[in-house]
Protein backbone atom coordinates (compact mmCIF):
# COMPACT_ATOMS: atom_id res chain seq x y z
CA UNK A 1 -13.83 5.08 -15.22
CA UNK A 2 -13.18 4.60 -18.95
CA UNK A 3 -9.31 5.38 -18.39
CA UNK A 4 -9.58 2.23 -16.17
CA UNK A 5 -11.53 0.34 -18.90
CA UNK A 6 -9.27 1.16 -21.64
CA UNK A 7 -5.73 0.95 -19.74
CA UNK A 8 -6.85 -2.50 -18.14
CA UNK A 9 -7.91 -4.06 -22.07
CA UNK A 10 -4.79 -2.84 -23.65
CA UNK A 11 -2.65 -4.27 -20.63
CA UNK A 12 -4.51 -7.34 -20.82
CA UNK A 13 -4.23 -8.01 -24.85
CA UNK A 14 -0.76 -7.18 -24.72
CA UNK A 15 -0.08 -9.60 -22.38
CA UNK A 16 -2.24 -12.10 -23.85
CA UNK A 17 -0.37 -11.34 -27.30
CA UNK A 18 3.15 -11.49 -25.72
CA UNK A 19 2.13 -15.07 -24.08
CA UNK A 20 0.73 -16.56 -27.32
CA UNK A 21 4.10 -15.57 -28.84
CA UNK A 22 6.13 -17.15 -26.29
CA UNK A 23 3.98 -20.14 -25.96
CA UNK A 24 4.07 -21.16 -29.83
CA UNK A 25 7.31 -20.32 -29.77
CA UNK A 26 8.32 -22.85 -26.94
CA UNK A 27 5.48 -25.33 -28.54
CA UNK A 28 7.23 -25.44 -31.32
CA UNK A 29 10.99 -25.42 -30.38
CA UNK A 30 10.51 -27.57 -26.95
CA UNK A 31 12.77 -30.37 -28.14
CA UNK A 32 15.24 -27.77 -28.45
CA UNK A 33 15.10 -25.79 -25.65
CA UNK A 34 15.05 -29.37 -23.55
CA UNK A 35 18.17 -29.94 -25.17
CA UNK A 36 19.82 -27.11 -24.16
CA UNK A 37 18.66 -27.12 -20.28
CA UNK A 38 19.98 -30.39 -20.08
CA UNK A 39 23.47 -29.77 -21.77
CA UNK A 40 23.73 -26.69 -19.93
CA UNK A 41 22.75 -28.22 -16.23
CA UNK A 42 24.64 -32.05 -17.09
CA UNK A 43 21.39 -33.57 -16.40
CA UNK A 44 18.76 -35.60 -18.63
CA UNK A 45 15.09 -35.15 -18.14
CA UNK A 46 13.64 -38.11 -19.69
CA UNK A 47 16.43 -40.94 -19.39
CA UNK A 48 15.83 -43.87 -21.67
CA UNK A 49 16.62 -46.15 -18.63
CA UNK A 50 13.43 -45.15 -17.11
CA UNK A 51 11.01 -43.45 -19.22
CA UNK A 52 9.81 -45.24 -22.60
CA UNK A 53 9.98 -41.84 -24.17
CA UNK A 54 13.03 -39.92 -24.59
CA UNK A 55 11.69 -36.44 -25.49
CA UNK A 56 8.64 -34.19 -24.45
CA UNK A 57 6.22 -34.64 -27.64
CA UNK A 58 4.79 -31.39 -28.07
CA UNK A 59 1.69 -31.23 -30.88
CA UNK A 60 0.25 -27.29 -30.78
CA UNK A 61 -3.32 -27.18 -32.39
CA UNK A 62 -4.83 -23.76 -33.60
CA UNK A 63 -7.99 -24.32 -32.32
CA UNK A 64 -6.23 -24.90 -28.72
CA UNK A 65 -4.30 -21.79 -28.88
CA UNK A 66 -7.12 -19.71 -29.97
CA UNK A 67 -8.96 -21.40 -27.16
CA UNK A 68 -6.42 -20.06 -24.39
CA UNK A 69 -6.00 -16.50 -26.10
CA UNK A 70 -9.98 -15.83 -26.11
CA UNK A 71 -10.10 -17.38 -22.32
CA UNK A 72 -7.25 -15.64 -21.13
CA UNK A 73 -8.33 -12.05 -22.77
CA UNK A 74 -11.81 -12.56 -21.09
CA UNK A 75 -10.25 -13.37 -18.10
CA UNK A 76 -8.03 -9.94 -17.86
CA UNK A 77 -11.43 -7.89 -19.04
CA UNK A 78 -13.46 -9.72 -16.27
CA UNK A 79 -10.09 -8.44 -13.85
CA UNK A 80 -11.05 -4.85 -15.34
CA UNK A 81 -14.59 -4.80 -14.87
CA UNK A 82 -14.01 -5.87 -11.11
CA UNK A 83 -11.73 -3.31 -10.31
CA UNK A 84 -13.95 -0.50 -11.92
CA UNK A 85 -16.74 -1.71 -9.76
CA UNK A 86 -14.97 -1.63 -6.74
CA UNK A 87 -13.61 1.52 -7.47
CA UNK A 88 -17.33 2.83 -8.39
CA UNK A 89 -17.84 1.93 -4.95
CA UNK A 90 -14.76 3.96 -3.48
CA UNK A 91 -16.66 7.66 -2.01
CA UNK A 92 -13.73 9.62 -1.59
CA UNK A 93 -13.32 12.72 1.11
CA UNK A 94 -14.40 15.67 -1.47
CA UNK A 95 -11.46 17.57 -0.03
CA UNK A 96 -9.19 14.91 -1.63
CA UNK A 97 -10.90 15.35 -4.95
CA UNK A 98 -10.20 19.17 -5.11
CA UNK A 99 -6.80 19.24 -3.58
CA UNK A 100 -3.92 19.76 -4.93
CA UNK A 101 -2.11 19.18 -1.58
CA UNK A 102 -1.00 15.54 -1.58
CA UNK A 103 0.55 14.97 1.33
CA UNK A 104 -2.65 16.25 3.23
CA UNK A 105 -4.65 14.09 0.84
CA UNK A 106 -2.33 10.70 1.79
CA UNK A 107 -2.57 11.97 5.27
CA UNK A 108 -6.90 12.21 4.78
CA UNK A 109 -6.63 9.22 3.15
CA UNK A 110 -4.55 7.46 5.78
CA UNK A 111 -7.38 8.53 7.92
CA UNK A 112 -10.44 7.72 6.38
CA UNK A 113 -9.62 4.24 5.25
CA UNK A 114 -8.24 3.39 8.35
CA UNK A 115 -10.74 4.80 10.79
CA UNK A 116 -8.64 6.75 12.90
């Protein structure tokens, strides 16, 4: 159960860490990055003709960011938690937990979670 616990928070705050990067990075650099989509694809995304604007305003606050890491990383430990509950739940065929056979065990598993 801990192996779960442990391999589900360090998934989780390295993807939370990897999507803070890449979201500050785009906050910051969005005017560029618009720039090159639309000389890249010929097209404009905010034409003057139309929009009053002409570029994506883009104003990153700490406090925001900080907001969305601390959701996001309770989010993936709430993820964790469920699946170590459900697995809790989970009584597997003891022959399954002391074989080493695992075709016979996918074959006993096949069986017992599908009723046959």
């Amino acid at each position: 159960m801990k192996i779960f616990i442990v391999q589900g928070t360090l998934i989780g705050l390295f993807g939370t860490l990897l999507g803070i990067i890449g979201g500050v990075i785009l906050a910051y650099n969005v005017s560029d990055v618009v720039i090159f989509i639309e000389q890249m694809f010929n097209i404009q995304f905010l034409s003057q003709e139309v929009y009053y604007i002409g570029e994506i305003p883009s104003d990153p606050h700490l406090s925001d960011i900080v907001t969305v890491a601390v959701v996001s990383f309770i989010l993936t430990l709430l993820a964790t938690l469920y699946q170590v509950t459900a697995h809790q739940k989970l009584t597997l065929p003891r022959h399954c937990v002391m074989s080493n056979q695992v075709i016979a065990c996918q074959n006993l598993y096949k069986s017992y979670f599908q009723g046959s």
